[in-house]
Protein backbone atom coordinates (compact mmCIF):
# COMPACT_ATOMS: atom_id res chain seq x y z
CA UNK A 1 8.41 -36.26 7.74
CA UNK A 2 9.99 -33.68 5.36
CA UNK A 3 12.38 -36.14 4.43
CA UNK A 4 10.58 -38.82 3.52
CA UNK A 5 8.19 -36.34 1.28
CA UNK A 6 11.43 -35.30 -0.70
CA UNK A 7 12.59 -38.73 -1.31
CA UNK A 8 9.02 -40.02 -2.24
CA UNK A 9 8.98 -36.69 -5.03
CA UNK A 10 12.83 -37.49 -6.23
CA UNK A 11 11.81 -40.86 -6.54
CA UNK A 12 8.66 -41.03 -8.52
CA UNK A 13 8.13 -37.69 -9.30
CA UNK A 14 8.90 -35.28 -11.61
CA UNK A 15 9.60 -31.11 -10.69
CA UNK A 16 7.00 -29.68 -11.93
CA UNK A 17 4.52 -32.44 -10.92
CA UNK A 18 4.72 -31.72 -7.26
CA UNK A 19 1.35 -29.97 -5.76
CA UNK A 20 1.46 -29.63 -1.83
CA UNK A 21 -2.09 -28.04 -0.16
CA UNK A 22 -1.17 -25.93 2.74
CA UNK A 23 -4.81 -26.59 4.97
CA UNK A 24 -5.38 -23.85 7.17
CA UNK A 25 -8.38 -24.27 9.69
CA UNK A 26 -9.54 -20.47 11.86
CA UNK A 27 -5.75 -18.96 10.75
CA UNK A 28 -4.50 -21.79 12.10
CA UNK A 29 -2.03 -23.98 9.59
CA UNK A 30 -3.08 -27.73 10.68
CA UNK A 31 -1.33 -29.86 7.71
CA UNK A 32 0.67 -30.17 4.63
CA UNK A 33 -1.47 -32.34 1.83
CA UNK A 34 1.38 -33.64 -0.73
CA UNK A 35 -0.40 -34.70 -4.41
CA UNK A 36 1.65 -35.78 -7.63
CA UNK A 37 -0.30 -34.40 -11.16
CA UNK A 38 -0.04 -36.51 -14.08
CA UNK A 39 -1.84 -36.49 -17.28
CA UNK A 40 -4.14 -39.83 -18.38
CA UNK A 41 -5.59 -39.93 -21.76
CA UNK A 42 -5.77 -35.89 -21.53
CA UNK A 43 -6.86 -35.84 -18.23
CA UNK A 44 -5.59 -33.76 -15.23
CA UNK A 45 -4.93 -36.64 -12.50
CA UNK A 46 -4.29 -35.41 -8.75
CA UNK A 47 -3.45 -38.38 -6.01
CA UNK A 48 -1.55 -38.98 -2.94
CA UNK A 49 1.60 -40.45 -2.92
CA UNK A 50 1.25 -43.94 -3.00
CA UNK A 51 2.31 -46.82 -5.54
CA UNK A 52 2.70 -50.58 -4.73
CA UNK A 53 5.62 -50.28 -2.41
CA UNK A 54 4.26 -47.41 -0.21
CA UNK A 55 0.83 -47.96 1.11
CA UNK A 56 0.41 -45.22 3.14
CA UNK A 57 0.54 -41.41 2.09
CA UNK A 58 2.57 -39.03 4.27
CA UNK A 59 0.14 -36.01 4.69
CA UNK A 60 2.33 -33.95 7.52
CA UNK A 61 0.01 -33.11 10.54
CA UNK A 62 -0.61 -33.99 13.94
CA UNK A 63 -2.58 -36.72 14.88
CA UNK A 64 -5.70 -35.42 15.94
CA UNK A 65 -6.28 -33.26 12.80
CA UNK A 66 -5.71 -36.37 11.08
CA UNK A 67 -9.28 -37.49 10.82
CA UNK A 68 -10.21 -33.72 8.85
CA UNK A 69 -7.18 -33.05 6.77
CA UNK A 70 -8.50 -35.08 4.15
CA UNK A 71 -11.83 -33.40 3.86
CA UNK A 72 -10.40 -30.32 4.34
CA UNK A 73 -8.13 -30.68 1.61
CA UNK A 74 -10.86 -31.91 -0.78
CA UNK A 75 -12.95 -28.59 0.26
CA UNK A 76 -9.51 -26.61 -1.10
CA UNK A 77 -9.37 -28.89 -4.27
CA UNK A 78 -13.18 -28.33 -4.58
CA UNK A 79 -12.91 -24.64 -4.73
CA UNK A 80 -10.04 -24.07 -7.62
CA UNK A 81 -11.19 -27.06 -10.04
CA UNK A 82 -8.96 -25.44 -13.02
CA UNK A 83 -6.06 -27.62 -12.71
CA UNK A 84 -7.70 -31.05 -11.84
CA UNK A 85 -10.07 -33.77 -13.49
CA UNK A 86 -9.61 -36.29 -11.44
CA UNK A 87 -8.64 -36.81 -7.78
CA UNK A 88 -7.41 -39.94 -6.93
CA UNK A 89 -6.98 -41.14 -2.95
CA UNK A 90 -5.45 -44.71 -2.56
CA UNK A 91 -4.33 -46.63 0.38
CA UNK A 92 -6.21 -44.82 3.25
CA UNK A 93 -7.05 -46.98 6.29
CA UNK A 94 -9.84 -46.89 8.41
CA UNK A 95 -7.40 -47.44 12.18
CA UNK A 96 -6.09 -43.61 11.00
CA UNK A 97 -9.51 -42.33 10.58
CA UNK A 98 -9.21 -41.31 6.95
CA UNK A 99 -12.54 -43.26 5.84
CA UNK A 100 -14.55 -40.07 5.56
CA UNK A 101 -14.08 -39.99 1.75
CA UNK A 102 -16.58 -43.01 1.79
CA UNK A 103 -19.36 -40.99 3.28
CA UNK A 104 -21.99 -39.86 0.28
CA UNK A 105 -23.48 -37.56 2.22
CA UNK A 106 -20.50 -34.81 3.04
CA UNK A 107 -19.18 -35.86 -1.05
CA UNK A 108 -22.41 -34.20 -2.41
CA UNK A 109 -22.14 -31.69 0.01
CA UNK A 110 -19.00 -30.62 -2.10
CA UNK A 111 -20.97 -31.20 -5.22
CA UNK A 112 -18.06 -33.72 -6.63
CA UNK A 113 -19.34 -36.53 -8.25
CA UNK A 114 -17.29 -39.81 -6.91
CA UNK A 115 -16.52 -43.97 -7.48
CA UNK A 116 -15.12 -45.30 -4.29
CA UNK A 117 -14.19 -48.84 -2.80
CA UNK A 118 -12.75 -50.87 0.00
CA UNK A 119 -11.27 -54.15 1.12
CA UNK A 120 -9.93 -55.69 4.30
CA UNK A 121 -6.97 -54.09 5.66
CA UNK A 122 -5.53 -56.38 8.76
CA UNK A 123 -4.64 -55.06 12.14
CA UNK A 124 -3.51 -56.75 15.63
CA UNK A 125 -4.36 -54.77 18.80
CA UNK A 126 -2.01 -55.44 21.16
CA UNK A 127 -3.68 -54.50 24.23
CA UNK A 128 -3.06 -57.37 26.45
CA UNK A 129 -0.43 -60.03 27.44
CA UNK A 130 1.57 -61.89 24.71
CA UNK A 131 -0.28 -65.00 25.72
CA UNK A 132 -3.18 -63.62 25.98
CA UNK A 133 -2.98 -62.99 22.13
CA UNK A 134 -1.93 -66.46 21.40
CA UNK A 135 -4.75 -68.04 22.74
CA UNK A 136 -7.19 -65.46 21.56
CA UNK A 137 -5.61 -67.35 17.91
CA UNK A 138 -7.62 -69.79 16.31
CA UNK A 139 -7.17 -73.50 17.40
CA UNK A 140 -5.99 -74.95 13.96
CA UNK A 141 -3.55 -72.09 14.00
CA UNK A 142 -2.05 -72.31 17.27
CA UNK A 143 -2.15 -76.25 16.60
CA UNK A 144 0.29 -75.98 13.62
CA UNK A 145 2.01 -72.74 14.74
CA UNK A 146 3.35 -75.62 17.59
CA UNK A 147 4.12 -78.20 14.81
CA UNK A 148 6.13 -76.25 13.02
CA UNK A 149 7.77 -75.31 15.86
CA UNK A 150 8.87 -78.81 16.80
CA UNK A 151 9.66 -79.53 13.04
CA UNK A 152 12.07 -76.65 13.02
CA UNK A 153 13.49 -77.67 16.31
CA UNK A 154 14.49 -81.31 14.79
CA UNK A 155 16.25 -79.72 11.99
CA UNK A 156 18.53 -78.21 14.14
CA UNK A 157 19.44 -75.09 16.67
CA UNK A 158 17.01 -72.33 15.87
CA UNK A 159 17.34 -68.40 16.44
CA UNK A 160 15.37 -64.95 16.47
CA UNK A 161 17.23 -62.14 15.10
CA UNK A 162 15.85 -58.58 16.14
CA UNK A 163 18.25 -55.80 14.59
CA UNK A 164 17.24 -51.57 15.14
CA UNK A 165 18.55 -48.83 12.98
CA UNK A 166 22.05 -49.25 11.62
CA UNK A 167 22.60 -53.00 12.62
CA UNK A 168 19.50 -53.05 10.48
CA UNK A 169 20.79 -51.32 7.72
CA UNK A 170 24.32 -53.51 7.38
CA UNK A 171 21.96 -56.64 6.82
CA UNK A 172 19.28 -55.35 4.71
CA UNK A 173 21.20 -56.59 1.58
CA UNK A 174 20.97 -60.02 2.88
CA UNK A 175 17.06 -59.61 3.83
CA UNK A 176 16.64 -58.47 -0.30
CA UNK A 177 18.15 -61.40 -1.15
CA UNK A 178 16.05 -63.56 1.11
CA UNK A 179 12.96 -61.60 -0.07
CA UNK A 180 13.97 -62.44 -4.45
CA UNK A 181 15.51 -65.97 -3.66
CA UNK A 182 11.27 -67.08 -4.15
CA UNK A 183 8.20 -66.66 -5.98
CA UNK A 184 8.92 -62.85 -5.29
CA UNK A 185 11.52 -62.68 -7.12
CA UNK A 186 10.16 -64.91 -10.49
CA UNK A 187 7.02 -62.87 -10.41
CA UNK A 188 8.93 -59.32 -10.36
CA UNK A 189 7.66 -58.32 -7.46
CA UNK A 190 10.85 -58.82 -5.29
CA UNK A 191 12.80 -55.06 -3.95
CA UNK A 192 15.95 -56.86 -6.30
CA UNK A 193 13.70 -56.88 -9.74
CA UNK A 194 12.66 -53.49 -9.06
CA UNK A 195 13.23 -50.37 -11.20
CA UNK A 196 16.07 -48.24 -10.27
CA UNK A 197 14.06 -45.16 -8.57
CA UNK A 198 12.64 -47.84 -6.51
CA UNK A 199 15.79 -48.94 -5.31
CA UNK A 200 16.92 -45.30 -4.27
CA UNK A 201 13.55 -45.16 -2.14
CA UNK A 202 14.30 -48.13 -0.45
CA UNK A 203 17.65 -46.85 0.12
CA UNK A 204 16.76 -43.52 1.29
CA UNK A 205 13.66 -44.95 3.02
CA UNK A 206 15.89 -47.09 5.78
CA UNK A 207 18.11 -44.60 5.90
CA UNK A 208 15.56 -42.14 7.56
CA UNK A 209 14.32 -44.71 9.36
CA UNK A 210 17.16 -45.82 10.65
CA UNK A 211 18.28 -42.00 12.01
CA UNK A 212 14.92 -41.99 13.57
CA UNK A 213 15.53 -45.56 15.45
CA UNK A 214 12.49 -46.71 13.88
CA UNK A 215 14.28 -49.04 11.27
CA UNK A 216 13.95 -52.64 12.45
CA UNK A 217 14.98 -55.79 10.53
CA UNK A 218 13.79 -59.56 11.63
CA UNK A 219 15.84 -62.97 10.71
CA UNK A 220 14.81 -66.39 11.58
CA UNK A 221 17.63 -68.48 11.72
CA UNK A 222 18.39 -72.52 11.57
CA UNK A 223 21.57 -73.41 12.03
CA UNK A 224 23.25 -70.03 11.65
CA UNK A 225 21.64 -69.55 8.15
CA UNK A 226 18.90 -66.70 8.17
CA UNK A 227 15.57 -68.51 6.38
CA UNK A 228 13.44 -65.62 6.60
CA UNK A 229 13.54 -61.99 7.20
CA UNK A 230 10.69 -59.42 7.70
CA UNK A 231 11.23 -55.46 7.43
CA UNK A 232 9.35 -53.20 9.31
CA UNK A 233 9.54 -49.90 10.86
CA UNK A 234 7.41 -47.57 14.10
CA UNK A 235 5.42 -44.90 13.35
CA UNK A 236 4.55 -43.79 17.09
CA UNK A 237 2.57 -46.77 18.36
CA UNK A 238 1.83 -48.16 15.01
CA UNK A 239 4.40 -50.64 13.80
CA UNK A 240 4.58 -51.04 10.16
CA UNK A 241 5.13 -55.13 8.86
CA UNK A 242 6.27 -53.83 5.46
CA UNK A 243 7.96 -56.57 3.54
CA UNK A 244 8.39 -60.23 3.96
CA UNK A 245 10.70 -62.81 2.50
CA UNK A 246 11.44 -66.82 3.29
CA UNK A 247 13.85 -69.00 1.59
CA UNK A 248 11.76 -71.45 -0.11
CA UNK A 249 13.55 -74.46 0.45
CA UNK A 250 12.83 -74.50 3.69
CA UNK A 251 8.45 -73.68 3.38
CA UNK A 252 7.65 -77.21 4.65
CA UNK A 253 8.56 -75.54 8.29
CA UNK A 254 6.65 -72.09 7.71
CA UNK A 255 9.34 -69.88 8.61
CA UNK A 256 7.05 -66.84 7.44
CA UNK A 257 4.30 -68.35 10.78
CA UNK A 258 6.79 -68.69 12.81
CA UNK A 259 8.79 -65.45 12.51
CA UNK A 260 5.56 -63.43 12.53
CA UNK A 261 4.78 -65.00 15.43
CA UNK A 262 8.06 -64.28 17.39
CA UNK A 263 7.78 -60.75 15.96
CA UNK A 264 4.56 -60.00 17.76
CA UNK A 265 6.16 -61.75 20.77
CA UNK A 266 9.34 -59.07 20.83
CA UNK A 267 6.52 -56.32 20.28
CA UNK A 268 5.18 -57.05 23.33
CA UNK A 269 7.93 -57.62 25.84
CA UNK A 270 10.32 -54.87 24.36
CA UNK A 271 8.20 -52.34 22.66
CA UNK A 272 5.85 -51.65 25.02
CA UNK A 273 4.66 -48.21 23.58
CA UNK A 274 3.51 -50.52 20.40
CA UNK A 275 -0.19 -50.44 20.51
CA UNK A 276 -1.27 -51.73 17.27
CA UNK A 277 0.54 -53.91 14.47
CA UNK A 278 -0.14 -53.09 11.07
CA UNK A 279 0.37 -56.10 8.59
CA UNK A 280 -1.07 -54.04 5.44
CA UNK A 281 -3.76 -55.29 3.04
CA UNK A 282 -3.21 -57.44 0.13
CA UNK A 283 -4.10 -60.82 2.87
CA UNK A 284 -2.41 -63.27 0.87
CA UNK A 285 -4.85 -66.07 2.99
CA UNK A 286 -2.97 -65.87 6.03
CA UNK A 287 -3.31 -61.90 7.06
CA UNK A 288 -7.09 -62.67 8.76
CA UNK A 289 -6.33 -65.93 10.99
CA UNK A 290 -4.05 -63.38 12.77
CA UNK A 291 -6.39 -60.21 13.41
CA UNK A 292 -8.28 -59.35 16.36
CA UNK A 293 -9.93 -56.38 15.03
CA UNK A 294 -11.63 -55.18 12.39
CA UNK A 295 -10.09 -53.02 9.94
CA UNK A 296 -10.70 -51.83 6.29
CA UNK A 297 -8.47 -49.44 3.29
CA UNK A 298 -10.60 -47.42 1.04
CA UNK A 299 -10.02 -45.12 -2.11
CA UNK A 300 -11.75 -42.74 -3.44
CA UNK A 301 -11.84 -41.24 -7.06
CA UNK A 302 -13.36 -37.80 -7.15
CA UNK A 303 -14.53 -35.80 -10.96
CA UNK A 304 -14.41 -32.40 -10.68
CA UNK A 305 -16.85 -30.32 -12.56
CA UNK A 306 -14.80 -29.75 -15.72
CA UNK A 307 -15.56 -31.30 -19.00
CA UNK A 308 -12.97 -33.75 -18.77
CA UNK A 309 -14.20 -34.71 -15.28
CA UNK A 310 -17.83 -35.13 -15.97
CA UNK A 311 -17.17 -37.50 -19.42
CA UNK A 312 -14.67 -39.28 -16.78
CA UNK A 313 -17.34 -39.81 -14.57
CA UNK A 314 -19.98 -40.82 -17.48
CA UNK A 315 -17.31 -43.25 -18.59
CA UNK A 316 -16.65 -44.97 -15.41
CA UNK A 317 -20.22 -44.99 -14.97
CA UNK A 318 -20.80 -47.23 -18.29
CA UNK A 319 -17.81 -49.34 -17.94
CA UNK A 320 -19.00 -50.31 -14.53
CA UNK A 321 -22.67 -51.28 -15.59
CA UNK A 322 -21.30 -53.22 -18.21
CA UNK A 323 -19.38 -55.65 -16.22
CA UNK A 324 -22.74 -55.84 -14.36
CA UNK A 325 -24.30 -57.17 -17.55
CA UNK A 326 -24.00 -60.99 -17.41
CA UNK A 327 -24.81 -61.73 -21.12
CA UNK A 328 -22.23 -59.34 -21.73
CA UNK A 329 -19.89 -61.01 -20.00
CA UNK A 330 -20.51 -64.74 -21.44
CA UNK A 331 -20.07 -62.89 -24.77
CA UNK A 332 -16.76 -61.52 -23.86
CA UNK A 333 -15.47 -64.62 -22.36
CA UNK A 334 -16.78 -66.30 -25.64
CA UNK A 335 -14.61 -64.00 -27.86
CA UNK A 336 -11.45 -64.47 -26.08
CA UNK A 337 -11.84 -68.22 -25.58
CA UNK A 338 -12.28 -67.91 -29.99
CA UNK A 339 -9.08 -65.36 -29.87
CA UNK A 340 -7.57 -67.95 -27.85
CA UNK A 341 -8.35 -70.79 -30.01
């Protein structure tokens, strides 16, 4: 939406860094492309507008010019290469069509030279019956998915806390809290040991959720105290299972299982328009025991044909056969194991 564009740019952008491509296809305007410029080492940078806390960039169009508003953004970029050296694309999953960047053959077509990678993204289709995706679970999963259901159970009376839009937003303090009270929180990756622009996004970003109805905040409870919390938020039939925090003192019962579990169960019976559930990359070890589909993110760094961009490319080129070289790299562990010493 427009609104979440502006609050991405106020957040982590400054005025005269903003570059939006309007992509027009037979007179027809199909998309807005937003791009933030920086500079690296001298170099003109270009990439979508993604960082560690938003994983997916908001290019405005509809759905089924999604797959080509990429490329035909690149084709713009391709033909004015005067105020870019490098084009960066980061967090763009295969389930929205946007792996097209991968393909060699329409890159040289464009006569951009280009690095690009991928790794597992995880998805759920949720096509089916609720059961029918339990069982379609591993065994060892489902096995201790039912433990730790009885464990929980012994400790005392147990609850499942589903809260939409503003309901959501009263509580989210208490789910930030949740989310810093572990190893979140002593690593610095927490929302609460974030900078301050991050904290306005996260602010602004449940507020426009929230207007839209597609805020929604998860507790697991034991014995009226939440344990765990997961926020997410719908994007048509896509829903989004953004952040997720557990009280440590209470892992020996997998409250993070469990909720997920009674998450996808809500999904089913109350969201019916739901068709896929998005749980992000980044697998921690758990993501792929839950997946029934495959599913992959890719990016994608383009060079344009400038000087900078070509001794970008050469670079990149070098420093990646050298970390092919395995002498090289005994000789390098060798020298910091001395440094270390």
């Amino acid at each position: 939406s427009f609104e979440y564009l502006c609050l991405w740019y106020h957040c982590f952008a400054e005025p005269d860094n903003i570059r939006i491509i309007k992509v027009v296809n037979k007179n027809t305007l199909i998309g807005l492309f937003p791009l933030v410029s920086t500079s690296e080492f001298g170099k003109k940078v270009l990439r979508n507008l993604t960082n560690n806390h938003s994983l997916h960039f908001p290019a405005l169009s509809r759905p089924e010019d999604r797959p080509t508003l990429v490329s035909s953004t690149i084709e713009i970029l391709q033909e004015d290469q005067s105020y870019w050296d490098i084009l960066r694309f980061d967090w763009m999953h295969s389930y929205l069509g946007q792996n097209c960047l991968t393909q060699a053959d329409e890159l040289s077509q464009l006569s951009l030279r280009s690095d690009g990678n991928s790794q597992p993204n995880f998805t759920i289709n949720l096509d089916g019956t609720f059961d029918e995706f339990f069982s379609g679970l591993g065994s060892k999963l489902r096995k201790n998915l039912k433990m730790y259901r009885n464990k929980l159970a012994k400790e005392g009376e147990s609850g499942f806390v589903h809260l939409v839009g503003r309901e959501a937003i009263e509580r989210f303090p208490e789910f930030v809290e949740i989310e810093g009270s572990g190893w979140k929180g002593k690593a610095g990756s927490s929302i609460a040991q974030t900078a301050e622009n991050y904290h306005r996004y996260y602010r602004g970003l449940i507020q426009i959720l929230a207007d839209r109805n597609d805020l929604h905040l998860f507790f697991l409870e034991l014995n009226k105290k939440s344990i765990a919390g997961v926020l997410g938020y719908t994007e048509g039939e896509l829903f989004h299972y953004s952040k997720i925090g557990y009280c440590e003192d209470f892992g020996h019962l997998s409250p993070s299982n469990l909720l997920l579990l009674d998450i996808i169960r809500e999904i089913k019976e109350n969201l019916p328009q739901v068709k896929r559930f998005h749980l992000f990359p980044d697998g921690a070890g758990y993501k792929h025991r839950w997946v029934n589909e495959q599913s992959e993110t890719f990016a994608t760094t383009l060079f344009s044909n400038s000087i900078r961009g070509r001794t970008s490319y050469i670079g990149m080129c070098v420093r990646k056969r050298l970390r092919e070289i395995s002498w090289l790299k005994r000789v390098v562990q060798n020298m910091r194991s001395m440094g270390k010493g």
